[in-house]
C-alpha atoms as a PDB file:
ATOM      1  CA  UNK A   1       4.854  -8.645   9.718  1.00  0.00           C
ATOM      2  CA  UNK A   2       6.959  -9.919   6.815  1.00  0.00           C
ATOM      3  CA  UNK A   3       7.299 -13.833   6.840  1.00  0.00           C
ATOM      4  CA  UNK A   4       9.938 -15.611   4.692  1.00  0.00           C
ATOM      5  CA  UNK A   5       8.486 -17.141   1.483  1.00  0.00           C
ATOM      6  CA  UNK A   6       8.471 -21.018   1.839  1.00  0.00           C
ATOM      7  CA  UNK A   7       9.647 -20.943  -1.778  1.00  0.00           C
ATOM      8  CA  UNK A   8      13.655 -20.314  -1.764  1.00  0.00           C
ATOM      9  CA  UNK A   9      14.845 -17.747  -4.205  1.00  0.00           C
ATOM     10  CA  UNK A  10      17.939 -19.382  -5.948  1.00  0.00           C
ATOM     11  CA  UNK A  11      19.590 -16.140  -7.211  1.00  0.00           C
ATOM     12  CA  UNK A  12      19.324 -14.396  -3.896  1.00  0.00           C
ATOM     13  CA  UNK A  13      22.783 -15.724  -2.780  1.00  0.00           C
ATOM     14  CA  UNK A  14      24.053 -14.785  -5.760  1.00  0.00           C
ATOM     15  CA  UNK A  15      22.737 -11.081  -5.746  1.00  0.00           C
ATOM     16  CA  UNK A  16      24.060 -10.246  -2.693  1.00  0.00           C
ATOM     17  CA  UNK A  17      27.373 -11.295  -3.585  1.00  0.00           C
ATOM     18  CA  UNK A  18      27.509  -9.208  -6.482  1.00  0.00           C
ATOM     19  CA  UNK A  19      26.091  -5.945  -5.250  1.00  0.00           C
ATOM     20  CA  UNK A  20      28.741  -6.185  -2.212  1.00  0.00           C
ATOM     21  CA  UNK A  21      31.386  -6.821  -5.240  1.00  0.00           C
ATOM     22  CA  UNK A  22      30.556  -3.841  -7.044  1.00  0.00           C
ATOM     23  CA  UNK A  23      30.875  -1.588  -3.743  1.00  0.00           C
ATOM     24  CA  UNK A  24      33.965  -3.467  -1.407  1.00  0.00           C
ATOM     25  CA  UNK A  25      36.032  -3.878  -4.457  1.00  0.00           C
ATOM     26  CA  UNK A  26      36.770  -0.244  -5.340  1.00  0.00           C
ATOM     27  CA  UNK A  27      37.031   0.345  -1.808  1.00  0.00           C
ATOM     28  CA  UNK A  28      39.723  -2.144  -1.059  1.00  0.00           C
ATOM     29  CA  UNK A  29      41.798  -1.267  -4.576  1.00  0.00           C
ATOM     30  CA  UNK A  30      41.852   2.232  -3.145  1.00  0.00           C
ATOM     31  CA  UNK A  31      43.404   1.860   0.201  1.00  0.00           C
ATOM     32  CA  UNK A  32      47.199   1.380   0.848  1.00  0.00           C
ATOM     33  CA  UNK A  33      48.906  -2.034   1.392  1.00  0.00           C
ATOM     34  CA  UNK A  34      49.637  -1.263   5.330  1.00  0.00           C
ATOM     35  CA  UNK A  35      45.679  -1.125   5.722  1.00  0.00           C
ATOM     36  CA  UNK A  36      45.598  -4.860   4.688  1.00  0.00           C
ATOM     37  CA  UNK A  37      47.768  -4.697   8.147  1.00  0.00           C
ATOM     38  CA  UNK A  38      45.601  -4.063  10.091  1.00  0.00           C
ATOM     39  CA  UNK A  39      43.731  -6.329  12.813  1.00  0.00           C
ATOM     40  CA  UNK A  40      39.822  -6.897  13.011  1.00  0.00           C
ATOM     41  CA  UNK A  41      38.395  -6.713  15.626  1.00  0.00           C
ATOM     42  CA  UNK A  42      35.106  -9.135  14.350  1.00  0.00           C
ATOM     43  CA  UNK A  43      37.951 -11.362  14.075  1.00  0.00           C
ATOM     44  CA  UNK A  44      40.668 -11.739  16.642  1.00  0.00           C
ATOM     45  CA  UNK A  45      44.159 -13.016  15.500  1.00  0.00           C
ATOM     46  CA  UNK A  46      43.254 -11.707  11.932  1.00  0.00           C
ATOM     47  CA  UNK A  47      44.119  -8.919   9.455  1.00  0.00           C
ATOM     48  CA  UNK A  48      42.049  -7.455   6.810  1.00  0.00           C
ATOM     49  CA  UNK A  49      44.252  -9.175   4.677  1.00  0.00           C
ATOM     50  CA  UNK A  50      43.551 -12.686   6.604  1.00  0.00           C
ATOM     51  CA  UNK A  51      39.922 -12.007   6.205  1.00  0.00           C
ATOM     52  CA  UNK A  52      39.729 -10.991   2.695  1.00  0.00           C
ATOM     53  CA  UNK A  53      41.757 -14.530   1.890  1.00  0.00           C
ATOM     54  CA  UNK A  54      39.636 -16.485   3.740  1.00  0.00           C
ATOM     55  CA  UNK A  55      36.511 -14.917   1.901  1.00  0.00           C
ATOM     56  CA  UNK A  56      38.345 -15.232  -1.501  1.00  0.00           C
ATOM     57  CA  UNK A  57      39.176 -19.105  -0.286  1.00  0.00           C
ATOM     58  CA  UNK A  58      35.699 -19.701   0.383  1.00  0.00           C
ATOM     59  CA  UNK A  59      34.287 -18.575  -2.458  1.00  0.00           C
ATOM     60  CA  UNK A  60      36.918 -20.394  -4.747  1.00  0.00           C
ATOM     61  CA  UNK A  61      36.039 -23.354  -3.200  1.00  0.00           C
ATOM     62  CA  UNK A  62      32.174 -22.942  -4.091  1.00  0.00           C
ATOM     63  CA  UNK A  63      33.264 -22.008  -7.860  1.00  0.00           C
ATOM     64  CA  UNK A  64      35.690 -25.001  -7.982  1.00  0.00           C
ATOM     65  CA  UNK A  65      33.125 -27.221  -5.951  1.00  0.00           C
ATOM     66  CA  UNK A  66      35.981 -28.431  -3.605  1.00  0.00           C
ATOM     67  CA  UNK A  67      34.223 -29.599  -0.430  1.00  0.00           C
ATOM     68  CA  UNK A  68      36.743 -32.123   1.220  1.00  0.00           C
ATOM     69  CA  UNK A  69      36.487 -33.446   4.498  1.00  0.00           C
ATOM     70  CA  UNK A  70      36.738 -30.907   7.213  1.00  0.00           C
ATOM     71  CA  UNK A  71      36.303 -27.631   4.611  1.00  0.00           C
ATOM     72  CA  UNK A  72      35.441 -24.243   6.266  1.00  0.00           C
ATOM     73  CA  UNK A  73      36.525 -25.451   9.699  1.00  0.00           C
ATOM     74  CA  UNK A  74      39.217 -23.115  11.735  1.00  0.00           C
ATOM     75  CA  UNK A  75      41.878 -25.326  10.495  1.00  0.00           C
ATOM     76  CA  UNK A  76      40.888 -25.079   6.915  1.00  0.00           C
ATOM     77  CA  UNK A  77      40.307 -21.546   7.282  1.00  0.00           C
ATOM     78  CA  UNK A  78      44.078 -21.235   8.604  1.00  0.00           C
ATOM     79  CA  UNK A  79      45.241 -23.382   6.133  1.00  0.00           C
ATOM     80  CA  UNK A  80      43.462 -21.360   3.180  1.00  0.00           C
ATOM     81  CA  UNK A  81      45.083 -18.118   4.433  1.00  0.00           C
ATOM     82  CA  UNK A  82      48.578 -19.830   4.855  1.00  0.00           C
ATOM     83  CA  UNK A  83      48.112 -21.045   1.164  1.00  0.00           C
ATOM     84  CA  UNK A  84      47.903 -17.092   0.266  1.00  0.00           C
ATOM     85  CA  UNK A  85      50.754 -15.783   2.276  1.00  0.00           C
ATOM     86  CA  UNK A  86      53.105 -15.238  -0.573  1.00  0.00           C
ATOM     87  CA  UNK A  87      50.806 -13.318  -2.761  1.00  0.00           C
ATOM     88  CA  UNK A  88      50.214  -9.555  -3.057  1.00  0.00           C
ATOM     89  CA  UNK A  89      47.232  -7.916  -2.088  1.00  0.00           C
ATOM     90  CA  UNK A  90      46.294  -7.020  -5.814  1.00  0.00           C
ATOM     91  CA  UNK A  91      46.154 -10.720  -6.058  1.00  0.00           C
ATOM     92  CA  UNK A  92      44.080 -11.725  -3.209  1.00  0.00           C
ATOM     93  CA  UNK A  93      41.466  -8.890  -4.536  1.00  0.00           C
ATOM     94  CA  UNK A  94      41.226 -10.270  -7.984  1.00  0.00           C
ATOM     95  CA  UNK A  95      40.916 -13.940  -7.030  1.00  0.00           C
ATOM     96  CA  UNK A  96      37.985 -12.321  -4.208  1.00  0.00           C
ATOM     97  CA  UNK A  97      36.567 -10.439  -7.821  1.00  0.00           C
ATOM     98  CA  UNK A  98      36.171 -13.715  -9.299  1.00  0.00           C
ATOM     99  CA  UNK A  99      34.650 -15.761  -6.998  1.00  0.00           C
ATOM    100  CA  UNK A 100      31.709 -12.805  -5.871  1.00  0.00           C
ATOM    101  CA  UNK A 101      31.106 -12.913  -9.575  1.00  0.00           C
ATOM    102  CA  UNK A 102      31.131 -16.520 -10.354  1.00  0.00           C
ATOM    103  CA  UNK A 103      30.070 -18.165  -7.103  1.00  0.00           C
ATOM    104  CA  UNK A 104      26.332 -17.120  -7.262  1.00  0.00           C
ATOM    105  CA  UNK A 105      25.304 -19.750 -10.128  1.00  0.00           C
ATOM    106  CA  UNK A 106      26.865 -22.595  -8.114  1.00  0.00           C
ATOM    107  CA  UNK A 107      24.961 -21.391  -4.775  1.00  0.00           C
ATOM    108  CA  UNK A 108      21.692 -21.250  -6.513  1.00  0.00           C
ATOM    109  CA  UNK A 109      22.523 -24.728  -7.908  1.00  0.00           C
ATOM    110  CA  UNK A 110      23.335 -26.174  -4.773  1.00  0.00           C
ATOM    111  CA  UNK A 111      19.414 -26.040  -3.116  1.00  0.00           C
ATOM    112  CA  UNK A 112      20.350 -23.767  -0.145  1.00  0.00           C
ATOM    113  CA  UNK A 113      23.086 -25.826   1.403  1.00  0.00           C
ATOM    114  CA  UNK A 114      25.378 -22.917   0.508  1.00  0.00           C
ATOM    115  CA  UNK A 115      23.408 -20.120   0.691  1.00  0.00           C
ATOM    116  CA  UNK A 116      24.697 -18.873   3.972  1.00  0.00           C
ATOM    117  CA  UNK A 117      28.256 -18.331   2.356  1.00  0.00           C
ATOM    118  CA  UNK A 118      26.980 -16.074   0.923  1.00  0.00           C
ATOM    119  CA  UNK A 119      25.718 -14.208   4.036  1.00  0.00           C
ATOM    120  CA  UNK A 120      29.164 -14.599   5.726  1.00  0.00           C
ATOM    121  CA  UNK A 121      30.958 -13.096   2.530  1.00  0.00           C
ATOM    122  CA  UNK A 122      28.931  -9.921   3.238  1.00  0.00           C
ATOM    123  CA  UNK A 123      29.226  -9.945   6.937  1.00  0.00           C
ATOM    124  CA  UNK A 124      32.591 -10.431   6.678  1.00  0.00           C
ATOM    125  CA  UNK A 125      32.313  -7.263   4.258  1.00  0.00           C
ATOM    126  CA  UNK A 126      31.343  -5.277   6.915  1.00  0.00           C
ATOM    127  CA  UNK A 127      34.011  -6.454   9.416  1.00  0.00           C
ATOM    128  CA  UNK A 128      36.606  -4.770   7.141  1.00  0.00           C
ATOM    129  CA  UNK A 129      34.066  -2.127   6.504  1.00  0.00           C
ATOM    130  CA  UNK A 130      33.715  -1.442  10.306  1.00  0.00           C
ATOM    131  CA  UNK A 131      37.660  -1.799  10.776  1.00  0.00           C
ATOM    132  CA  UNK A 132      38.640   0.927   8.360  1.00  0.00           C
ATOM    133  CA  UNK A 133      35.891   3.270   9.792  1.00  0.00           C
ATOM    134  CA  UNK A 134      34.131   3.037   6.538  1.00  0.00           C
ATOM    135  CA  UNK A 135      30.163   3.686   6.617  1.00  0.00           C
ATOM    136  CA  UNK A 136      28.145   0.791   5.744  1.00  0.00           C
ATOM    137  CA  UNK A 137      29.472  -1.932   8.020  1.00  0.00           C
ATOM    138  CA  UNK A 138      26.622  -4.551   8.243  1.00  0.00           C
ATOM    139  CA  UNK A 139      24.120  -2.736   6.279  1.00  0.00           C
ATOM    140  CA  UNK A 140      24.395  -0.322   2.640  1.00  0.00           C
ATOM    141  CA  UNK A 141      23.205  -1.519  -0.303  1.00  0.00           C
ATOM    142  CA  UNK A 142      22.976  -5.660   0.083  1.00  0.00           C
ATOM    143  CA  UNK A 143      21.344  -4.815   3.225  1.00  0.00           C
ATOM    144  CA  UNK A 144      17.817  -6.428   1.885  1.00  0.00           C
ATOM    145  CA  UNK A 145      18.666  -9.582   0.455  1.00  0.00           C
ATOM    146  CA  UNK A 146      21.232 -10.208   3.656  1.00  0.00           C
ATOM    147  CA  UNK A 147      17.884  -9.975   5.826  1.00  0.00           C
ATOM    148  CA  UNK A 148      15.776 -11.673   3.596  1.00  0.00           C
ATOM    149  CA  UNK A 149      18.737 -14.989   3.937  1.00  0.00           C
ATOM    150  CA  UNK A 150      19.079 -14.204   7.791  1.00  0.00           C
ATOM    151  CA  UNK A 151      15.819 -14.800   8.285  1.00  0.00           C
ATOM    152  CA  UNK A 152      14.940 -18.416   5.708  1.00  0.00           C
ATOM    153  CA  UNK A 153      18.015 -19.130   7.551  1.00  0.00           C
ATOM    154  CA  UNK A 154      17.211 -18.990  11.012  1.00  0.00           C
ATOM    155  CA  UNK A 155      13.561 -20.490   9.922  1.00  0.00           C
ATOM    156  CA  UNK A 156      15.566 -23.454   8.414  1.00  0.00           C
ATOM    157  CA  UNK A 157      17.730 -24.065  11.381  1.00  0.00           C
ATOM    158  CA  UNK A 158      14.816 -24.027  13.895  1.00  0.00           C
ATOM    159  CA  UNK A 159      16.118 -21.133  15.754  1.00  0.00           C
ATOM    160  CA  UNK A 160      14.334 -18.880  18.217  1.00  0.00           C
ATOM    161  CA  UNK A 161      11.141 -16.628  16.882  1.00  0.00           C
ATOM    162  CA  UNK A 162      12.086 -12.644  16.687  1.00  0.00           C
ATOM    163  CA  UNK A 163       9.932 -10.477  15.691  1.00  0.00           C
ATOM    164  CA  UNK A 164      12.099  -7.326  14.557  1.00  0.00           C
ATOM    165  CA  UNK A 165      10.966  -3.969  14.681  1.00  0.00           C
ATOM    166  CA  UNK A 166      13.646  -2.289  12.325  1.00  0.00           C
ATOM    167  CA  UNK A 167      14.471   1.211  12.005  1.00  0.00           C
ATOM    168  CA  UNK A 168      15.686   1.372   9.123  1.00  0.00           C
ATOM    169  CA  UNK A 169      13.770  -1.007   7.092  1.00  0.00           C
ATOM    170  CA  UNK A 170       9.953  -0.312   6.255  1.00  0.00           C
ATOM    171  CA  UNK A 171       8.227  -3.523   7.069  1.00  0.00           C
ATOM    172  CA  UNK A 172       8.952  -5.599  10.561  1.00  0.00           C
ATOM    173  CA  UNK A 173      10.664  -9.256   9.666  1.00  0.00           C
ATOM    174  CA  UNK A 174       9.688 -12.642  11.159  1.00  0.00           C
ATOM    175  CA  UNK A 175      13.085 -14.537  11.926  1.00  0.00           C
ATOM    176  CA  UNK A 176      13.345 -18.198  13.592  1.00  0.00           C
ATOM    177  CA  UNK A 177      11.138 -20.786  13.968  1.00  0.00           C
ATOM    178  CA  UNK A 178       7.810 -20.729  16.197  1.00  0.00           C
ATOM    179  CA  UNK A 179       7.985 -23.369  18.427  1.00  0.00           C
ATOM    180  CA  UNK A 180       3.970 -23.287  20.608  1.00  0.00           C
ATOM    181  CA  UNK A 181       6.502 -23.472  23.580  1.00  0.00           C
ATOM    182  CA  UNK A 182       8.373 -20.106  24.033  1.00  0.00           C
ATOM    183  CA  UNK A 183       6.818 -16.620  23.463  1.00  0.00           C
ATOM    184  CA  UNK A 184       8.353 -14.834  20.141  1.00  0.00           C
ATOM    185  CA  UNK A 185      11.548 -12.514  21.261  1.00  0.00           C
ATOM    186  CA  UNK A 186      11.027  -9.001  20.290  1.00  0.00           C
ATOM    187  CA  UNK A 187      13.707  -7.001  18.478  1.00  0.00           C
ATOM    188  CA  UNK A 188      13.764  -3.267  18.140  1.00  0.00           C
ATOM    189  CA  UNK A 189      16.646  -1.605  16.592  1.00  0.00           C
ATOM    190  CA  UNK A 190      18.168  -0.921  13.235  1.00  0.00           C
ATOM    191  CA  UNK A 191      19.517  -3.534  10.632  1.00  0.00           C
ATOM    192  CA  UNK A 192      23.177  -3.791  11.354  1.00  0.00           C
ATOM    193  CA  UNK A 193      22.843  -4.052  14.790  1.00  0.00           C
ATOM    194  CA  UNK A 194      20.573  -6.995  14.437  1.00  0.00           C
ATOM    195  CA  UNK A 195      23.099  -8.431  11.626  1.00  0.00           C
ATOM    196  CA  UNK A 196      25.716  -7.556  14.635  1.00  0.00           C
ATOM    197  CA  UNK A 197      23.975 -10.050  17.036  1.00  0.00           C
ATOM    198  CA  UNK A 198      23.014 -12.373  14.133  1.00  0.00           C
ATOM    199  CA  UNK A 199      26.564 -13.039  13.135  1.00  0.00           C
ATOM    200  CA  UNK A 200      28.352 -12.712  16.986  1.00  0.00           C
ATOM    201  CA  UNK A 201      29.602  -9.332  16.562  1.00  0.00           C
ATOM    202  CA  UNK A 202      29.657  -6.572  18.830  1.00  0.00           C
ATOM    203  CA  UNK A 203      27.199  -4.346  19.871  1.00  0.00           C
ATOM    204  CA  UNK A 204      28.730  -2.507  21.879  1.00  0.00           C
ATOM    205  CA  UNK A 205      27.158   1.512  22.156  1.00  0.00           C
ATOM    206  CA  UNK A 206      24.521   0.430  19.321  1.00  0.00           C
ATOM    207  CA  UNK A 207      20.553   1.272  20.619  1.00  0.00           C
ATOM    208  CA  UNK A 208      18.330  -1.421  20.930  1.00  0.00           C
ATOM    209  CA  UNK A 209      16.010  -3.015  22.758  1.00  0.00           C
ATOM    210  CA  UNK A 210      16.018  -7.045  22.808  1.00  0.00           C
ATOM    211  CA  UNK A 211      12.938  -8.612  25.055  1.00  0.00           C
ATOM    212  CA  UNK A 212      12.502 -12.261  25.677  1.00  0.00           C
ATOM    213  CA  UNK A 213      16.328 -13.413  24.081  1.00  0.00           C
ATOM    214  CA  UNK A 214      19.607 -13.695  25.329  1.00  0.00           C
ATOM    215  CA  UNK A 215      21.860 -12.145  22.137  1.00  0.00           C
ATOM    216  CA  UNK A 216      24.132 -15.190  22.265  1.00  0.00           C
ATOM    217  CA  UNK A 217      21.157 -17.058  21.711  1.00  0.00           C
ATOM    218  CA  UNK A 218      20.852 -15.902  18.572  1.00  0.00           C
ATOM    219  CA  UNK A 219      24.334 -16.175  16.734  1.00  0.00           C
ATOM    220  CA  UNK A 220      23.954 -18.285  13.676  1.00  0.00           C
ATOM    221  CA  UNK A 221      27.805 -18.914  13.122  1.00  0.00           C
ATOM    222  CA  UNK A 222      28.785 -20.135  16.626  1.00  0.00           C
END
C-alpha cells in the first residue's frame, strides 16, 4: 500500500502544472472559437471559455501573490471571468501559458497552502477535456503527481481513510486520515473515476466499486 511521504515535495505543484501546459495548450490553440462556447457540464452556468479564465485568474493571482479578502470564492471567481469578457480567446490562452509556467515556484514557496491550486488547474483540465470529448479527462500524463497531491491532501485535511485499488496505476494508494474510529473505505476502480469523486464530478456509467463511503463524503472542493 503506498502511503504519502510525511516530507512535502515543493516542486510537485509545480510539475503538474507544467506537464498539463505542455499537453492542454496545443489542444485548446487548435480548436475553433465557437468551442470556447460551449457549456461544461463539471461546471454548470459556465463555458470552456469561463473555465479557462477562471484557471488563468487563479493562477495569475498565485504569480502576482494577490490574495485579498474573499479571493477564490464564487464571487471572485465571477468577478475574475467578468474582468476577461472583452478579451479574445488567444488572449485568455496566453495569460493561462504564463501562469502554468510561472506559478509552480510561488506554490512550492508557499509551504503547501497552495498546493491544491494546482490540483484544481488540472481537474479543471479535464472538465474541458471531458467536454470536447477529448481522451484524457481526469487522468493522461499528470495523472501521478495529481494522485500523489490528492492523497497529502486529503491526509492534511483529516478526511476519511480509502484504501484505493486502482486499475490503472501499479501500486494501491492510502488517501485520508486514519481515525481508530471508522474502518478504512475501500476503493476499486481506475484513476479518473476516483479523481471524478475526489473533485465532485460525475460518475455517471464509470465501473467501480466504493465500500464503506458515501462518494459525497469524499469531495475535497465542496
Amino acid at each position: 500500500m503506498t502511503d504519502v511521504q510525511d516530507v512535502r515535495d515543493p516542486e510537485l505543484p509545480g510539475l503538474l502544472l507544467t506537464v498539463e501546459r505542455d499537453a492542454l495548450i496545443p489542444l485548446l490553440r487548435a480548436r475553433p472559437d465557437a468551442d470556447f462556447a460551449l457549456p461544461t457540464a463539471a461546471c454548470p452556468g459556465w463555458t470552456v471559455r469561463d473555465v479557462l479564465a477562471h484557471c488563468s485568474a487563479a493562477l495569475m493571482r498565485v504569480v502576482e501573490r494577490r490574495f485579498e479578502e474573499g479571493v477564490f470564492s464564487p464571487e471572485s471567481n465571477d468577478r475574475d471571468i467578468a474582468e476577461r469578457a472583452g478579451w479574445t480567446n488567444a488572449r485568455v490562452l496566453d495569460e493561462l501559458e504564463r501562469g502554468m509556467t510561472e506559478a509552480g515556484p510561488v506554490i512550492a514557496g508557499a509551504g503547501g497552502v497552495l498546493d491544491l491550486i494546482a490540483l484544481g488547474e488540472w481537474v479543471h483540465a479535464g472538465d474541458v477535456r471531458e467536454t470536447f470529448g477529448e481522451p484524457g479527462a481526469y487522468s493522461g500524463a499528470g495523472v501521478t503527481y495529481a494522485l500523489t497531491l490528492l492523497a497529502r491532501a486529503t491526509r492534511e485535511k483529516g478526511h476519511l481513510a480509502v484504501h484505493a485499488d486502482l486499475d490503472d496505476v501499479d501500486e494501491p494508494l492510502r488517501l485520508g486520515a486514519t481515525s481508530g474510529v471508522r474502518t478504512p473505505a475501500r476503493f476499486i476502480g481506475d484513476a479518473a473515476t476516483l479523481v471524478r469523486m475526489y473533485s465532485g464530478r460525475t460518475v455517471a456509467g464509470a465501473s467501480y466499486e466504493l465500500v464503506g463511503a458515501e462518494i459525497a463524503e469524499l469531495n475535497i472542493f465542496g
